[in-house]
Protein backbone atom coordinates (compact mmCIF):
# COMPACT_ATOMS: atom_id res chain seq x y z
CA UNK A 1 6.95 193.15 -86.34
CA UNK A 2 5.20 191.46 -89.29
CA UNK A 3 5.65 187.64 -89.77
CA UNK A 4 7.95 186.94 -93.28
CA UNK A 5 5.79 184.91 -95.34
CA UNK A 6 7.10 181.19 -96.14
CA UNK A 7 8.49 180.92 -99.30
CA UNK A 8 6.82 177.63 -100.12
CA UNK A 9 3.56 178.95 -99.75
CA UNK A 10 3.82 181.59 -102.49
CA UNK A 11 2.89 179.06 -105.31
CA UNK A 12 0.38 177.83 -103.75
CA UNK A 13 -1.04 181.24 -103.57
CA UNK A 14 -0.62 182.35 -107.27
CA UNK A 15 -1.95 179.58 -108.38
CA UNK A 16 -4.98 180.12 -105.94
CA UNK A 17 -5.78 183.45 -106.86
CA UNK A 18 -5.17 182.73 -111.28
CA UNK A 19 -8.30 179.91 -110.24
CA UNK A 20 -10.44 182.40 -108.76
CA UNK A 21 -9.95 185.29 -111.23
CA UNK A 22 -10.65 182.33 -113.69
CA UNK A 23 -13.44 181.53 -112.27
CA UNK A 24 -14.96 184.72 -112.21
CA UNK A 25 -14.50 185.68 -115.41
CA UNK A 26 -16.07 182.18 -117.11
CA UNK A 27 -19.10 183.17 -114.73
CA UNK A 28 -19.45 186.78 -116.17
CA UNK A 29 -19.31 185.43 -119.43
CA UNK A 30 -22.61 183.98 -119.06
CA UNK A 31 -24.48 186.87 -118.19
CA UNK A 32 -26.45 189.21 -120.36
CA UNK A 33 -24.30 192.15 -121.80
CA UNK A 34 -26.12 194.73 -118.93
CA UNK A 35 -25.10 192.72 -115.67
CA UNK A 36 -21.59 191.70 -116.88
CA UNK A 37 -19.72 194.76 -114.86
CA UNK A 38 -21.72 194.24 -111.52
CA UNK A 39 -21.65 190.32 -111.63
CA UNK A 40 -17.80 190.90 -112.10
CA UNK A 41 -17.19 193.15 -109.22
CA UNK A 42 -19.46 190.72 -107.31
CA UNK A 43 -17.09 187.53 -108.03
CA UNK A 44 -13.83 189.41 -108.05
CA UNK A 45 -14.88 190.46 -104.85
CA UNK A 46 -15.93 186.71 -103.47
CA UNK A 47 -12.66 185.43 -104.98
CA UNK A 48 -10.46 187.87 -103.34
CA UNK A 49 -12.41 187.20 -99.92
CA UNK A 50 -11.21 183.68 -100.23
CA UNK A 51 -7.92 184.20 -101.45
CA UNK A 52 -7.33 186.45 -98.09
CA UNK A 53 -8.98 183.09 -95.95
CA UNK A 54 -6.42 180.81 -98.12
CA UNK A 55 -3.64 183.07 -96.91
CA UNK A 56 -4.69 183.30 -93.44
CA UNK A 57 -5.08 179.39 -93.25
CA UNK A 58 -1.42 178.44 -94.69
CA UNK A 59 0.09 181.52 -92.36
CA UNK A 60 -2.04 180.49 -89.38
CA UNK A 61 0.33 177.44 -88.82
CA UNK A 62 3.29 178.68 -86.82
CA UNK A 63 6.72 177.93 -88.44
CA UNK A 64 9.83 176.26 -86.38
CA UNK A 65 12.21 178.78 -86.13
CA UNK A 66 15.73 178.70 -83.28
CA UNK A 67 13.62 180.38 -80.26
CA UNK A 68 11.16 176.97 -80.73
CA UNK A 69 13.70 174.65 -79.81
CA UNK A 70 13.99 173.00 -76.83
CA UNK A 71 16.40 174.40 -73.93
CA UNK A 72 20.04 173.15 -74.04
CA UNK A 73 20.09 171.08 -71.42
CA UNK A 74 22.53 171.91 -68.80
CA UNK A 75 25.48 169.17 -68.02
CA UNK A 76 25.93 166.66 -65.76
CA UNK A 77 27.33 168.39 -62.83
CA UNK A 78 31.01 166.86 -62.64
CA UNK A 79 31.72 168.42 -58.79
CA UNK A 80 29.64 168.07 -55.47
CA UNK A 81 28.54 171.43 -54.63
CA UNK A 82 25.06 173.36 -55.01
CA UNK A 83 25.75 175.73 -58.44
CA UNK A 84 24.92 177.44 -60.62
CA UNK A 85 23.53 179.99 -58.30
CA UNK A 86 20.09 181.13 -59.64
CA UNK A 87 19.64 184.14 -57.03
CA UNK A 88 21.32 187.64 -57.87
CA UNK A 89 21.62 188.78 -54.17
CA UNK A 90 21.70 186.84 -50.53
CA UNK A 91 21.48 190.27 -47.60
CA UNK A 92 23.85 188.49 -45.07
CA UNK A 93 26.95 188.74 -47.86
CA UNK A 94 26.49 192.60 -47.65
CA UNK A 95 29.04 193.20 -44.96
CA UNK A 96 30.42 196.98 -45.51
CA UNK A 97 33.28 196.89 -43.03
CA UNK A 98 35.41 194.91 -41.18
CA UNK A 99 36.11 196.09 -37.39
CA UNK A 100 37.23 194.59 -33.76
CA UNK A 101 33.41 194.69 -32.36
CA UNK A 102 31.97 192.53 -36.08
CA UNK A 103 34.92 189.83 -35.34
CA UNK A 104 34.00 189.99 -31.62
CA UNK A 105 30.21 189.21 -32.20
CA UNK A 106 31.22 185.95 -34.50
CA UNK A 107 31.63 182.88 -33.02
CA UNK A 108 34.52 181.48 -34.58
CA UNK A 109 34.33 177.90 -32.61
CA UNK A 110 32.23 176.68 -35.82
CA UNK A 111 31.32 177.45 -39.38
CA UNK A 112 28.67 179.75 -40.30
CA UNK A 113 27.88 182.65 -43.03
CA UNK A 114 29.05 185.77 -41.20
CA UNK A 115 32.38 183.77 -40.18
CA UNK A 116 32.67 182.87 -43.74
CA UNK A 117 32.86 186.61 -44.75
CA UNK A 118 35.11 187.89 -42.54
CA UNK A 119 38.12 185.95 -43.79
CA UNK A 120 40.55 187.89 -45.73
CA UNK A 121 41.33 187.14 -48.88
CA UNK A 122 44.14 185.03 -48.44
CA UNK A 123 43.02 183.31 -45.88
CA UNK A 124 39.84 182.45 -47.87
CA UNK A 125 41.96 181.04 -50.79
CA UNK A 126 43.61 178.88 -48.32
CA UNK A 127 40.07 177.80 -47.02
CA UNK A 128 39.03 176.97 -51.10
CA UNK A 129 42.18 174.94 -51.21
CA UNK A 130 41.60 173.35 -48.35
CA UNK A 131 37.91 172.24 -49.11
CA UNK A 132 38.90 170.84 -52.73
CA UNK A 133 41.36 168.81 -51.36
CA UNK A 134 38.49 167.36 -48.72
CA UNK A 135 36.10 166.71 -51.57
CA UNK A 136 39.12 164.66 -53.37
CA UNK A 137 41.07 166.94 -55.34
CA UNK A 138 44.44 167.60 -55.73
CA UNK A 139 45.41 171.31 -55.41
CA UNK A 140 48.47 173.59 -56.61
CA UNK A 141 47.71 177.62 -55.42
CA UNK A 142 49.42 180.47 -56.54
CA UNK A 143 51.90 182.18 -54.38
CA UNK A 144 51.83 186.14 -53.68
CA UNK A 145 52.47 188.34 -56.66
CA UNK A 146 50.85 188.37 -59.84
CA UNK A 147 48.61 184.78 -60.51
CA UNK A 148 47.68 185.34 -63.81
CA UNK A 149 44.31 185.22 -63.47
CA UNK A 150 44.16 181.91 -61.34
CA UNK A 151 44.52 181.01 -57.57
CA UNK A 152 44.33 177.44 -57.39
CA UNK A 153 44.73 174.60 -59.91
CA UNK A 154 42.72 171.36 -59.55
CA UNK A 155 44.20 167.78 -60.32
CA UNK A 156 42.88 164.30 -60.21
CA UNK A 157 45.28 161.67 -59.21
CA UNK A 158 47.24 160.29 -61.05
CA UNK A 159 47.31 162.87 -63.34
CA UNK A 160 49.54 165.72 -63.14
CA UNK A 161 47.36 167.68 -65.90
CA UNK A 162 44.70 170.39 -64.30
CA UNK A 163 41.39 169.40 -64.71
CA UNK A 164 40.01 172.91 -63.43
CA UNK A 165 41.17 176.32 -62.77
CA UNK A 166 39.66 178.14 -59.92
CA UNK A 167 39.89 181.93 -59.68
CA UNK A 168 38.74 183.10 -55.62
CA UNK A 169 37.45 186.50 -54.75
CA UNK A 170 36.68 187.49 -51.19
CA UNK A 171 34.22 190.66 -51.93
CA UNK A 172 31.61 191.17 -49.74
CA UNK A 173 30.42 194.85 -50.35
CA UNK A 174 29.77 194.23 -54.29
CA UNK A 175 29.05 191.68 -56.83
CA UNK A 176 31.25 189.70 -59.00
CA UNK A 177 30.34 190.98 -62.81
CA UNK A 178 31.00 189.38 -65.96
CA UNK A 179 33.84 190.84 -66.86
CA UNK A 180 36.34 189.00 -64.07
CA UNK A 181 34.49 185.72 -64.95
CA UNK A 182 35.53 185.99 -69.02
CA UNK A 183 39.01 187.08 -67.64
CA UNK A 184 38.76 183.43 -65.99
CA UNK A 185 37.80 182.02 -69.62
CA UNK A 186 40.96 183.73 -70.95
CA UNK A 187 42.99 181.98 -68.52
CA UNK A 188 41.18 178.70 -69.25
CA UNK A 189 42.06 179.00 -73.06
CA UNK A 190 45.50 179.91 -72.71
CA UNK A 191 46.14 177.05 -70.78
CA UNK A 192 43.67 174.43 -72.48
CA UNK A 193 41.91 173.31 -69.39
CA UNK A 194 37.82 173.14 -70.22
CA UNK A 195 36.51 173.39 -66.74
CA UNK A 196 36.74 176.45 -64.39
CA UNK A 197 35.68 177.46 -61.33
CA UNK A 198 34.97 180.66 -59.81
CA UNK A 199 34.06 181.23 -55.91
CA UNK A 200 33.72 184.13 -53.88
CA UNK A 201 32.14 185.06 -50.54
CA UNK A 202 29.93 187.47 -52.26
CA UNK A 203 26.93 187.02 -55.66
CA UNK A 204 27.11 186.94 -59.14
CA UNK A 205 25.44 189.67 -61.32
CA UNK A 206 22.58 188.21 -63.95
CA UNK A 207 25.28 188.55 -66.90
CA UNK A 208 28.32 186.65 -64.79
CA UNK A 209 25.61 183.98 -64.31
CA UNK A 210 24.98 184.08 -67.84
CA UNK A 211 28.23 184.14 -69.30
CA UNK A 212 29.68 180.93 -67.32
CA UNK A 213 27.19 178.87 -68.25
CA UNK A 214 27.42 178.94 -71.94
CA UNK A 215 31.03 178.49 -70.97
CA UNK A 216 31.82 176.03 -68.73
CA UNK A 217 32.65 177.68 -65.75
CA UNK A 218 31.28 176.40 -62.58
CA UNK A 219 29.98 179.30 -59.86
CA UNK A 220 29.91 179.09 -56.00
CA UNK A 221 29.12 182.05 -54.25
CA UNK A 222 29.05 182.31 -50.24
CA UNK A 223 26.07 180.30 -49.87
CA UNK A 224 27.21 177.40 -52.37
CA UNK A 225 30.41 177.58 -50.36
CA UNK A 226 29.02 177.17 -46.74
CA UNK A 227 26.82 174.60 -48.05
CA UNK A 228 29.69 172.65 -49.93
CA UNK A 229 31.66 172.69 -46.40
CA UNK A 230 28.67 171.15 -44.44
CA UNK A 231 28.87 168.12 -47.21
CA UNK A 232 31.74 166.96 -45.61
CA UNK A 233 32.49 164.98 -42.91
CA UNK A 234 32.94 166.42 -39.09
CA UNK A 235 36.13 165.72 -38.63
CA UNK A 236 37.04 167.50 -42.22
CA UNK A 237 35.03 170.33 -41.07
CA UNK A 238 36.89 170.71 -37.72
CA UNK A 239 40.22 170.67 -39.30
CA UNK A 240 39.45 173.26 -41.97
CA UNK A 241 37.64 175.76 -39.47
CA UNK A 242 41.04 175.06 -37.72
CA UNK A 243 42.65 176.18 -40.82
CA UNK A 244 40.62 179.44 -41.31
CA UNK A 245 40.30 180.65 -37.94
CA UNK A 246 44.27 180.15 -36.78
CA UNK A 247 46.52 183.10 -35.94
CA UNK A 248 44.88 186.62 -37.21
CA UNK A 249 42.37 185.82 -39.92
CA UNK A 250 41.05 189.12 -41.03
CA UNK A 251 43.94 191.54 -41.14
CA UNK A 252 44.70 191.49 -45.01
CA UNK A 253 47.56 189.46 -46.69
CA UNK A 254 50.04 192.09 -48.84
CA UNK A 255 49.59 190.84 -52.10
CA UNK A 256 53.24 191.04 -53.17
CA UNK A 257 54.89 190.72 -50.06
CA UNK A 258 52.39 187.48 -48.46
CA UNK A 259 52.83 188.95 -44.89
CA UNK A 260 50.45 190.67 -43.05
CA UNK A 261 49.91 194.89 -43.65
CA UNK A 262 49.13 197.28 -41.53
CA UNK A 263 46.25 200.34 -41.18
CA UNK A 264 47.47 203.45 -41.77
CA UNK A 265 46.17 206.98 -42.23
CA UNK A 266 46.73 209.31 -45.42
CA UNK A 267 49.11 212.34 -44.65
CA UNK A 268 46.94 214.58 -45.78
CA UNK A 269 43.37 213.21 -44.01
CA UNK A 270 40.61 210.78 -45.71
CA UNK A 271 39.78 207.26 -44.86
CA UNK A 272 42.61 204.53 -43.54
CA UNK A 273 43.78 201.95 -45.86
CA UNK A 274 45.48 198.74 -45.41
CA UNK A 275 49.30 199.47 -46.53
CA UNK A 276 52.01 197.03 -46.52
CA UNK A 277 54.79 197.34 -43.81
CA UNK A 278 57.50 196.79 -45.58
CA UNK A 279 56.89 200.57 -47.28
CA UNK A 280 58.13 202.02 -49.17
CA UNK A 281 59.80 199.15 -51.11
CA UNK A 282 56.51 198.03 -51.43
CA UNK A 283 53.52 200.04 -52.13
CA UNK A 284 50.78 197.70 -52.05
CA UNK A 285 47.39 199.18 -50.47
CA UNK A 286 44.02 198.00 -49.65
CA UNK A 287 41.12 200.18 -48.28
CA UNK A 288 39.87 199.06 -45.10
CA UNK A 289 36.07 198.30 -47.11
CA UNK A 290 36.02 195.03 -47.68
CA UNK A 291 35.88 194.68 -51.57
């Protein structure tokens, strides 16, 4: 695309070429009647030559424009976990399927990745909870049923106004994409806290990474969340794999009912699906892929 040419410099050029034309005529002037056409075309020819180099001088100097400035710098991180992620993909939060030999091979007497992704989702709220409130928060999470938008709401004491929202998403087989983190924003907005925070076992597409940081919203995925538990202490790691690991641990929470579902096959043939037992007053389903 061609550069605009500065406004301020168009005098300056005008004025340059009236001079040479000028110029070139008080020279032809002076020569015999029989060499005035040639000696014209000769210092027309010169002058325009120069007035080009003029141009090419004043436009050589790059102008300041938005995409010169300096990066926005990013700021000051306000919680003590790794984030924003900068990596689109980590292989070990791929996990298609969860099954009785995949819990059996995980060693659930301490933390690690692959334990990390096999909680259900409830279960891995309850984790989140638990690990805000060991890095000094104050938590209020969302019972079963619709959350608007939000799991857990972050306080600092003595204040009993949120200072962050936190939206949790156990997915393993698939990215989180923009669209559920500006679905966080919207929740922000409505309820006029600036700071959210979005975690999930799984990644973050390029745009979702994008979007929440011109916005505010802080991102752990499954790595930024294993780390952030090996910050603490020990003992507050014991006690919170105690927390994650108690009773049954992967068999999906019913998201209306908040009790355990069962698997159950399709009358007429397919793939099982996690269905609530308390059908058919309540019809809530999950497929057995882990989202």
């Amino acid at each position: 695309m061609a550069r605009r040419r500065n406004k301020k410099s168009r005098p300056i050029e005008l004025v340059g070429a009236v001079a040479l034309i000028a110029i070139g005529l008080w020279i032809t002037s002076r020569q015999p009647t029989s060499t005035k056409l040639l000696v014209l075309g000769i210092v027309l020819s010169i002058a325009v030559a120069i007035w080009l180099l003029i141009i090419a001088i004043i436009h050589k100097t790059p102008r300041k424009t938005s995409h010169d400035s300096p990066d926005v710098q990013a700021p000051t991180k306000k919680y003590p976990w790794p984030g924003p992620p900068e990596q689109d993909l980590y292989p070990l939060w791929k996990s298609a399927s969860i099954d009785a030999d995949q819990v059996a091979k995980v060693d659930a007497s301490r933390w690690s990745r692959e334990l990390l992704a096999l909680l259900e989702w409830k279960r891995f709220e309850e984790v989140c909870a638990g690990l805000f409130e060991r890095l000094g928060f104050n938590t209020k999470t969302a019972t079963c049923g619709p959350d608007g938008g939000i799991d857990i709401h972050l306080y600092r004491a003595p204040s009993d106004q949120p200072v962050a929202l936190v939206q949790c998403k156990a997915w393993n087989t698939r990215q989180v994409g923009v669209e559920v983190v500006r679905a966080l924003l919207g929740v922000m907005t409505a309820e006029r806290v600036s700071d959210g925070i979005f975690v999930t076992t799984s990644t973050y597409s390029g745009d979702a990474i994008k979007f929440a940081k011109k916005n505010n919203i802080d991102l752990m995925d499954g790595e930024a969340v294993f780390k952030a538990i090996h910050t603490l202490t020990q003992e507050q790691q014991d006690s919170l794999l105690k927390l994650a690991t108690a009773g049954d641990y992967v068999t999906p929470t019913c998201p209306s009912c908040g009790i355990k579902m069962k698997k159950r096959m399709p009358r007429s043939g397919g793939k099982p699906f996690w269905g609530c037992v308390n059908y058919p007053r309540c019809n809530s389903m999950l497929g057995m892929t882990r989202m």
